[in-house]
PDB file of N, CA and C in Angstrom:
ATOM      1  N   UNK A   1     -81.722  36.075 -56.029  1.00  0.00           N
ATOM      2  CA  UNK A   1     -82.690  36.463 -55.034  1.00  0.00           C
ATOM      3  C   UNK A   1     -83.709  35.337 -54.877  1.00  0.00           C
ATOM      4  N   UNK A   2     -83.810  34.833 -53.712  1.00  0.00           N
ATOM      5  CA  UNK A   2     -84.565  33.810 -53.319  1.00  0.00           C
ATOM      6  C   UNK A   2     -86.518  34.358 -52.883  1.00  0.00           C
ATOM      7  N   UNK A   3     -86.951  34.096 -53.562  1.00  0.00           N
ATOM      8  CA  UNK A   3     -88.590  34.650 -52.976  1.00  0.00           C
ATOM      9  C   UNK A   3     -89.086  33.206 -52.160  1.00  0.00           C
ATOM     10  N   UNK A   4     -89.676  33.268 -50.537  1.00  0.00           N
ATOM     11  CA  UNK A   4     -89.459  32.537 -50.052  1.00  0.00           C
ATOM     12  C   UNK A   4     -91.464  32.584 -49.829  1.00  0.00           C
ATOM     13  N   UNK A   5     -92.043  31.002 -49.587  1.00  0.00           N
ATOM     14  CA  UNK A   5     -93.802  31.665 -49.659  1.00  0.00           C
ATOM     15  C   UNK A   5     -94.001  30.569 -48.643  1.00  0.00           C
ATOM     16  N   UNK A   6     -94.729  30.996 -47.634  1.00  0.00           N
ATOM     17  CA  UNK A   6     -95.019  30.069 -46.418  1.00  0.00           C
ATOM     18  C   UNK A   6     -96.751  29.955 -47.173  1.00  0.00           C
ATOM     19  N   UNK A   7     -97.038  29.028 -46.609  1.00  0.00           N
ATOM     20  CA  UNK A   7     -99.109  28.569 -46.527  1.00  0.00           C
ATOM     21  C   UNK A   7     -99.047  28.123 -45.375  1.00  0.00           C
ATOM     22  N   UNK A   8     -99.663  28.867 -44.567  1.00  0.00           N
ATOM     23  CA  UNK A   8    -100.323  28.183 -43.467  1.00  0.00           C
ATOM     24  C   UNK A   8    -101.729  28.166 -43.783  1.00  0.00           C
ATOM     25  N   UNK A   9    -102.091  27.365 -42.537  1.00  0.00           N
ATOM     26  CA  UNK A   9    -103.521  27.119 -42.830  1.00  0.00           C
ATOM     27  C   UNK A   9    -103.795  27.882 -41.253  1.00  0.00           C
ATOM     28  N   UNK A  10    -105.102  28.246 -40.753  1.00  0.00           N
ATOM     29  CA  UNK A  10    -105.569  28.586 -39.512  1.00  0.00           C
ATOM     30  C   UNK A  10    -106.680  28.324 -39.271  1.00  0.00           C
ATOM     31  N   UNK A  11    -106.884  27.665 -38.274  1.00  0.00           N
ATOM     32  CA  UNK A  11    -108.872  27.683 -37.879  1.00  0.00           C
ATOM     33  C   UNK A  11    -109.492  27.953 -36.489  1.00  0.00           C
ATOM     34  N   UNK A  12    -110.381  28.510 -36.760  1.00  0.00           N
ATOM     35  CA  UNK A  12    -110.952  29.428 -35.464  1.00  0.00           C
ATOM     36  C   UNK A  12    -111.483  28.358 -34.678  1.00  0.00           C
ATOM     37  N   UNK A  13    -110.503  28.636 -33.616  1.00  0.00           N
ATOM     38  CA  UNK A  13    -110.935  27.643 -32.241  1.00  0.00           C
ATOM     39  C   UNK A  13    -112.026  28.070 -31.630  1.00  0.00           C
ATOM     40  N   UNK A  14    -112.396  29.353 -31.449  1.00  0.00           N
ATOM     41  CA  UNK A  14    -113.426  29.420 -30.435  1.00  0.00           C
ATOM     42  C   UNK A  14    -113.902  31.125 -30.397  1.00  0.00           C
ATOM     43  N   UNK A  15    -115.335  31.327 -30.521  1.00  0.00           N
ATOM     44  CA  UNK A  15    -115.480  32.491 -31.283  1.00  0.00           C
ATOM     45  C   UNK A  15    -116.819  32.959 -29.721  1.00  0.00           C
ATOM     46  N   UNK A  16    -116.465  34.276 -29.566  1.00  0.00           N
ATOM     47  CA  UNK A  16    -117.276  34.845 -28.110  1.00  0.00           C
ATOM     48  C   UNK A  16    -117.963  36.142 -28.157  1.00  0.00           C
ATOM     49  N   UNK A  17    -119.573  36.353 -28.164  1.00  0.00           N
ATOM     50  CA  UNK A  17    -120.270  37.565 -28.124  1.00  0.00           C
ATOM     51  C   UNK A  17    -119.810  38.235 -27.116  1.00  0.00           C
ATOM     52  N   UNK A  18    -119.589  39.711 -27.743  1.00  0.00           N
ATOM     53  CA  UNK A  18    -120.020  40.667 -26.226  1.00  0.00           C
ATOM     54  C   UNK A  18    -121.222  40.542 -25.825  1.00  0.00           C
ATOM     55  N   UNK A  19    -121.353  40.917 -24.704  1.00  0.00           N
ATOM     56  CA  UNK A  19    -122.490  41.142 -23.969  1.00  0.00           C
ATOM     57  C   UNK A  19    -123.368  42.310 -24.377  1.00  0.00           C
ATOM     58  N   UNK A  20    -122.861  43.413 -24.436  1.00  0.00           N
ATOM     59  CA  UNK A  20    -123.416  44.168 -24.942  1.00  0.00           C
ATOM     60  C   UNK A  20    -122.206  45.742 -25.861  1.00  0.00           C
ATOM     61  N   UNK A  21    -122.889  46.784 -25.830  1.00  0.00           N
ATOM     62  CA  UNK A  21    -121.905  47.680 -27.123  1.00  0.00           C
ATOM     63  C   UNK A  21    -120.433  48.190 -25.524  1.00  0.00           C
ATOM     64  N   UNK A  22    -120.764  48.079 -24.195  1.00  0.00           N
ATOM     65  CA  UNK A  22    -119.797  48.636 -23.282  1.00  0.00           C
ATOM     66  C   UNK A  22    -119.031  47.901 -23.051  1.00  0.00           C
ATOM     67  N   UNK A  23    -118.949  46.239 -22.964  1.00  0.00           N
ATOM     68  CA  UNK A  23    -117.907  45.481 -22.978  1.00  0.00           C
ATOM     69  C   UNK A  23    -117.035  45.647 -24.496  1.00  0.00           C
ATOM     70  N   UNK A  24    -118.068  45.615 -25.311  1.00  0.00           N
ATOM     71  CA  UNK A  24    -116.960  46.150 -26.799  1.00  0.00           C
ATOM     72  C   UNK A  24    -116.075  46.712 -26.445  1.00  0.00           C
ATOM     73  N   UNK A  25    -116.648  47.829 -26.036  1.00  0.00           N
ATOM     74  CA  UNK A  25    -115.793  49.176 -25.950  1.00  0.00           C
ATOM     75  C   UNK A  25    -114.555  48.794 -25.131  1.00  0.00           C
ATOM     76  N   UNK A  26    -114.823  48.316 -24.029  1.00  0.00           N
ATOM     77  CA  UNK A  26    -113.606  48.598 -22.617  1.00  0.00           C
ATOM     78  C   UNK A  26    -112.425  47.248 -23.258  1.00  0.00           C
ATOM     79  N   UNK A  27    -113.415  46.290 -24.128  1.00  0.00           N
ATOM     80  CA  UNK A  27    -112.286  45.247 -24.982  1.00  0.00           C
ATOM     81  C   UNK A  27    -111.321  45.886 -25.786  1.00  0.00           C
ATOM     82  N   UNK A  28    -111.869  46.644 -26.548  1.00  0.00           N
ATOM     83  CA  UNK A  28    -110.924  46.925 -27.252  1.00  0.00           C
ATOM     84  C   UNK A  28    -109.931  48.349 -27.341  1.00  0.00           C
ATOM     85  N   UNK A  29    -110.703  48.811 -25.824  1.00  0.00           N
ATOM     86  CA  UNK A  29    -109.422  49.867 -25.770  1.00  0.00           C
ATOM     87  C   UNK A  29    -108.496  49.645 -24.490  1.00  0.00           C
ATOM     88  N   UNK A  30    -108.912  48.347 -24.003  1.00  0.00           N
ATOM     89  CA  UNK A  30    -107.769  47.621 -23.613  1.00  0.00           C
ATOM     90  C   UNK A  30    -106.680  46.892 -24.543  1.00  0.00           C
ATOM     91  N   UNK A  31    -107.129  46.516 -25.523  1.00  0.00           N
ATOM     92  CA  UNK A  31    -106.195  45.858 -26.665  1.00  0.00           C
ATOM     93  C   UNK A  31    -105.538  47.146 -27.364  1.00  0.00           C
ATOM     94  N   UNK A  32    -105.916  48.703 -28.007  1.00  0.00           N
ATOM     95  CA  UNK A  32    -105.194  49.287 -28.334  1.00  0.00           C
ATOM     96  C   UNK A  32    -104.034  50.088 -27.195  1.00  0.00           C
ATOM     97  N   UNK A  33    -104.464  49.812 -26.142  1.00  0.00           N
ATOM     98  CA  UNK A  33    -103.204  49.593 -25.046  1.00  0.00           C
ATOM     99  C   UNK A  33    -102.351  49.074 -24.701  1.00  0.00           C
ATOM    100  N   UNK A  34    -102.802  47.337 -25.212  1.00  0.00           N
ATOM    101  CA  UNK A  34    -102.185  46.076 -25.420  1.00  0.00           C
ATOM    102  C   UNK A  34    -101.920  46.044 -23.937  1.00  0.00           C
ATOM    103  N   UNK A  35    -103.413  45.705 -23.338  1.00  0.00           N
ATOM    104  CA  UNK A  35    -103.393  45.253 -22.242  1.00  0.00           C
ATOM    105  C   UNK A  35    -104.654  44.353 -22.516  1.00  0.00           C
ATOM    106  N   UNK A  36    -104.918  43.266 -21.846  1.00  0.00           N
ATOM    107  CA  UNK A  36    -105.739  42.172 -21.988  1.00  0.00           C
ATOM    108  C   UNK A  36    -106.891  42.764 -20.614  1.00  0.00           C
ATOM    109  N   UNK A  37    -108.225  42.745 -21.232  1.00  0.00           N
ATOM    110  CA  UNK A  37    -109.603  42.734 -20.162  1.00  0.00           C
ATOM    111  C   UNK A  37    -109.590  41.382 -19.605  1.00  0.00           C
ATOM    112  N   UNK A  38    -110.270  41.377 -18.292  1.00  0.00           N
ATOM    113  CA  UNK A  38    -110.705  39.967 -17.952  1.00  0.00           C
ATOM    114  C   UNK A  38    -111.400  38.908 -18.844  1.00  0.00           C
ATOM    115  N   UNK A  39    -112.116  39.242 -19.545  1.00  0.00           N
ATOM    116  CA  UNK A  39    -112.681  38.506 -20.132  1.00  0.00           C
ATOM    117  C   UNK A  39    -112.062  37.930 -20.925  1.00  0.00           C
ATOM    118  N   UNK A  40    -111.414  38.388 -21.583  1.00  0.00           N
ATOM    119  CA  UNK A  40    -110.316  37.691 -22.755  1.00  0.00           C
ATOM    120  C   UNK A  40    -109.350  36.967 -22.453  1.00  0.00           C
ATOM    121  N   UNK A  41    -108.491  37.181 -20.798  1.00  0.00           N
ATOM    122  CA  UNK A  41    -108.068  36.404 -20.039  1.00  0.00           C
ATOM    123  C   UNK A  41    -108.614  35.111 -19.493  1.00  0.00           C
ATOM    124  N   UNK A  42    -110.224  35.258 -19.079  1.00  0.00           N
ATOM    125  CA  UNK A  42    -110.340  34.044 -18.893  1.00  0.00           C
ATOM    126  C   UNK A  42    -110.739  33.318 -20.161  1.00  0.00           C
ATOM    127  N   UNK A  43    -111.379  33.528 -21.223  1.00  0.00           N
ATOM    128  CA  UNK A  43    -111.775  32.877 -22.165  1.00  0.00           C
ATOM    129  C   UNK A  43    -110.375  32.589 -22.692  1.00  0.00           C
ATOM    130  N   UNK A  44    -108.971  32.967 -22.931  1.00  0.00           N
ATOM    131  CA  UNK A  44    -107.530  32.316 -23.355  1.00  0.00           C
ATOM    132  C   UNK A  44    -107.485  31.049 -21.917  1.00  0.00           C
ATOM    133  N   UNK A  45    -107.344  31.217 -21.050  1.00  0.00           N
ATOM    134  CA  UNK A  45    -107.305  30.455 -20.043  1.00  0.00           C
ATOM    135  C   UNK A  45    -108.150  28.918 -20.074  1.00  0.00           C
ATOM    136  N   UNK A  46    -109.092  29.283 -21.035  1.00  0.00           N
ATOM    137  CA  UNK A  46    -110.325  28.228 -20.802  1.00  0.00           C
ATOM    138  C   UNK A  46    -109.915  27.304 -21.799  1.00  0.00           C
ATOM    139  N   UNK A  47    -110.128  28.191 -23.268  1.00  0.00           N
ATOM    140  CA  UNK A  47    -109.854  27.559 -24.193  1.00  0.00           C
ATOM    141  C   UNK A  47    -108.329  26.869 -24.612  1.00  0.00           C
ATOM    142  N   UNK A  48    -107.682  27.555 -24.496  1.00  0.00           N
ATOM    143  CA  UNK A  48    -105.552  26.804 -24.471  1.00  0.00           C
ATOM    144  C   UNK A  48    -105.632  26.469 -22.732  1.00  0.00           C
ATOM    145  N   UNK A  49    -105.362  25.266 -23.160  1.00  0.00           N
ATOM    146  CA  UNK A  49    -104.764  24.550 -21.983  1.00  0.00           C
ATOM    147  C   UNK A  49    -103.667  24.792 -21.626  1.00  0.00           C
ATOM    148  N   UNK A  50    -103.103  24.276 -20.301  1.00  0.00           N
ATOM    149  CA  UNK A  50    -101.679  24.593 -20.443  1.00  0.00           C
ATOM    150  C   UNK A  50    -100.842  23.744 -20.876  1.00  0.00           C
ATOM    151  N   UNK A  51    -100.908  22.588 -20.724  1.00  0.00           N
ATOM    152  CA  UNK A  51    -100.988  21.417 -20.786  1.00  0.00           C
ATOM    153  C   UNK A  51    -100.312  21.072 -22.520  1.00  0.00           C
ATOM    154  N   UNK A  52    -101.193  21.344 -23.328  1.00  0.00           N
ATOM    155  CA  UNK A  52    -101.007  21.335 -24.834  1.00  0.00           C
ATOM    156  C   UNK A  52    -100.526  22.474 -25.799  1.00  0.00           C
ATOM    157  N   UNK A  53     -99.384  21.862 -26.477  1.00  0.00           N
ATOM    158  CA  UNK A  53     -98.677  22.762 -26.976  1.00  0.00           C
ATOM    159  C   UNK A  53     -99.260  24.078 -28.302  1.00  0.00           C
ATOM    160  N   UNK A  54     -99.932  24.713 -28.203  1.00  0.00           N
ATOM    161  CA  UNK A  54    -100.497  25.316 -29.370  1.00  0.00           C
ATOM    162  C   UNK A  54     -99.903  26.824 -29.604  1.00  0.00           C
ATOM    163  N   UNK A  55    -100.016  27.387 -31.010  1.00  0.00           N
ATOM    164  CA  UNK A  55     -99.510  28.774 -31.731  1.00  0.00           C
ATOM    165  C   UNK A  55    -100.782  29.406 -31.526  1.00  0.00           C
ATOM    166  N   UNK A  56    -100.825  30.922 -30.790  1.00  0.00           N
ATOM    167  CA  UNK A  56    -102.100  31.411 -31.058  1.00  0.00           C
ATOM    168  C   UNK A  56    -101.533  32.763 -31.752  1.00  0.00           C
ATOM    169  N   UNK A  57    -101.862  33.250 -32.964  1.00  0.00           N
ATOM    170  CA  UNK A  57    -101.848  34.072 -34.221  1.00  0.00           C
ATOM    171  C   UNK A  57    -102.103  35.653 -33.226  1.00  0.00           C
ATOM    172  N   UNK A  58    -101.686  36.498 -33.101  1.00  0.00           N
ATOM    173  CA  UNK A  58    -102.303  37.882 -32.855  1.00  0.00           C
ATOM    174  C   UNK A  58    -101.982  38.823 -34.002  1.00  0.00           C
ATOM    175  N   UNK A  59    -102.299  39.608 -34.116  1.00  0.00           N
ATOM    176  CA  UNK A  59    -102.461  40.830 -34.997  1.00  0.00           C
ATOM    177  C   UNK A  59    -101.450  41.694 -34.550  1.00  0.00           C
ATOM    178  N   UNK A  60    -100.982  42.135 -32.883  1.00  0.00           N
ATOM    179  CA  UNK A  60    -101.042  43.508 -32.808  1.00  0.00           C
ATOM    180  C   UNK A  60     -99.644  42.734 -31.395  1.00  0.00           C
ATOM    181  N   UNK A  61     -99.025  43.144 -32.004  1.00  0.00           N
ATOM    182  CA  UNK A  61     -97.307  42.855 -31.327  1.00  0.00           C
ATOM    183  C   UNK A  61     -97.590  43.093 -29.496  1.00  0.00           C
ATOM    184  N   UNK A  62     -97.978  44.651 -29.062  1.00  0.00           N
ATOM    185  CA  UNK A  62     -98.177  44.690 -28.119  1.00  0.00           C
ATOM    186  C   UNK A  62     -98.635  43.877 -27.144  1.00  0.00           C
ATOM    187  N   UNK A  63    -100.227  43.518 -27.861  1.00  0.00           N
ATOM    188  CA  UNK A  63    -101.040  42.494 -27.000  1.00  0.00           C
ATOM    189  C   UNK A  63    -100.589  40.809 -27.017  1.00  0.00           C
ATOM    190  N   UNK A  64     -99.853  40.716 -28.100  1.00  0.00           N
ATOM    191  CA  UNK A  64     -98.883  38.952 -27.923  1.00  0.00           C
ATOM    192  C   UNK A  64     -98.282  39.441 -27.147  1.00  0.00           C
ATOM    193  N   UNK A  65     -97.548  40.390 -27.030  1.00  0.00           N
ATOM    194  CA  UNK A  65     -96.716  40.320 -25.776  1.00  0.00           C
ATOM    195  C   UNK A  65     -97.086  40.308 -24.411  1.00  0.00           C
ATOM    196  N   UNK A  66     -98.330  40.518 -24.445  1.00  0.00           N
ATOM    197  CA  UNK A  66     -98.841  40.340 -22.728  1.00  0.00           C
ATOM    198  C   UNK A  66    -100.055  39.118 -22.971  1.00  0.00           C
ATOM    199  N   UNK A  67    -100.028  38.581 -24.071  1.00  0.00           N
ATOM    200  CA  UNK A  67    -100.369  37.405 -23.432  1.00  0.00           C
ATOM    201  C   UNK A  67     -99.863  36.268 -23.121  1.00  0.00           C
ATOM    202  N   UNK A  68     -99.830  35.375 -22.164  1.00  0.00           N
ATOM    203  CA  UNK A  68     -98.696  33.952 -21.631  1.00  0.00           C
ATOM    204  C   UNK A  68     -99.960  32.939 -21.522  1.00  0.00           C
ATOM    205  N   UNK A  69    -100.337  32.262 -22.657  1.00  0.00           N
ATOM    206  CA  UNK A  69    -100.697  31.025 -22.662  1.00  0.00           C
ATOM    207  C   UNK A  69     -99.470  29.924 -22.911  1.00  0.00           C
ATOM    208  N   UNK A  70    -100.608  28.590 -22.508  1.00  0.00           N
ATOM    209  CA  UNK A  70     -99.736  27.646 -23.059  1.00  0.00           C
ATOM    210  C   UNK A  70     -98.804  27.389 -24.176  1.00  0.00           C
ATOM    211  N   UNK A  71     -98.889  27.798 -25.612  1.00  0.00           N
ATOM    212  CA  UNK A  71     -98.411  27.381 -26.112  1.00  0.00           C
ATOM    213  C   UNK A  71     -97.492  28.708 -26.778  1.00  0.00           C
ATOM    214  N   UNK A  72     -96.826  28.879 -28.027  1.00  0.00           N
ATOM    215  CA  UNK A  72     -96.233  30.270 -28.472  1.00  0.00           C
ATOM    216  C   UNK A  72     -97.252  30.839 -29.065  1.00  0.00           C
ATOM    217  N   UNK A  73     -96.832  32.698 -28.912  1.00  0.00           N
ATOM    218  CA  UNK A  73     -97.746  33.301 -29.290  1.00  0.00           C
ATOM    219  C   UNK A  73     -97.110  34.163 -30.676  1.00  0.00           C
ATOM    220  N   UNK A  74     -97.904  33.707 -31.712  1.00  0.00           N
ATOM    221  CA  UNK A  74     -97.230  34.509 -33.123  1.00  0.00           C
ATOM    222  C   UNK A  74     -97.770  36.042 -33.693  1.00  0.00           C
ATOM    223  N   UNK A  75     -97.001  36.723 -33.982  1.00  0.00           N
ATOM    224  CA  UNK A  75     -97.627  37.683 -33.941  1.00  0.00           C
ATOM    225  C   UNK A  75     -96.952  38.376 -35.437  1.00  0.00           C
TER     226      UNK A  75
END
């Protein structure tokens, strides 16, 4: 039996306040829908280029799946 151990490393590209406790809200029960708010659309848009190849990490299978940036999305 082979035990197999990846290390990655990860670092936070780019980190964004809500505005206030109602954008919280409508954020993240768009994500347990695994549907993306505007805001999170344009801030992926801003920050990944399209241009450059990058892995962006998600948590939650649904919401990698609806997001299409530039680079692959790992989930």
């Amino acid at each position: 039996m082979c035990e197999c151990v990846f290390v990655c490393s990860m670092k936070l590209k780019h980190f964004s306040k809500f505005a206030d406790m109602t954008d919280a809200l409508s954020a993240a029960t768009a994500a347990v829908e695994g549907k993306m708010n505007k805001d999170l659309k344009k801030m992926l848009k801003k920050v990944f280029s399209s241009d450059i190849q990058e892995e962006l990490a998600v948590a939650d299978a649904k919401l990698g799946n609806v997001i299409k940036v530039g680079g692959a999305c790992v989930f």
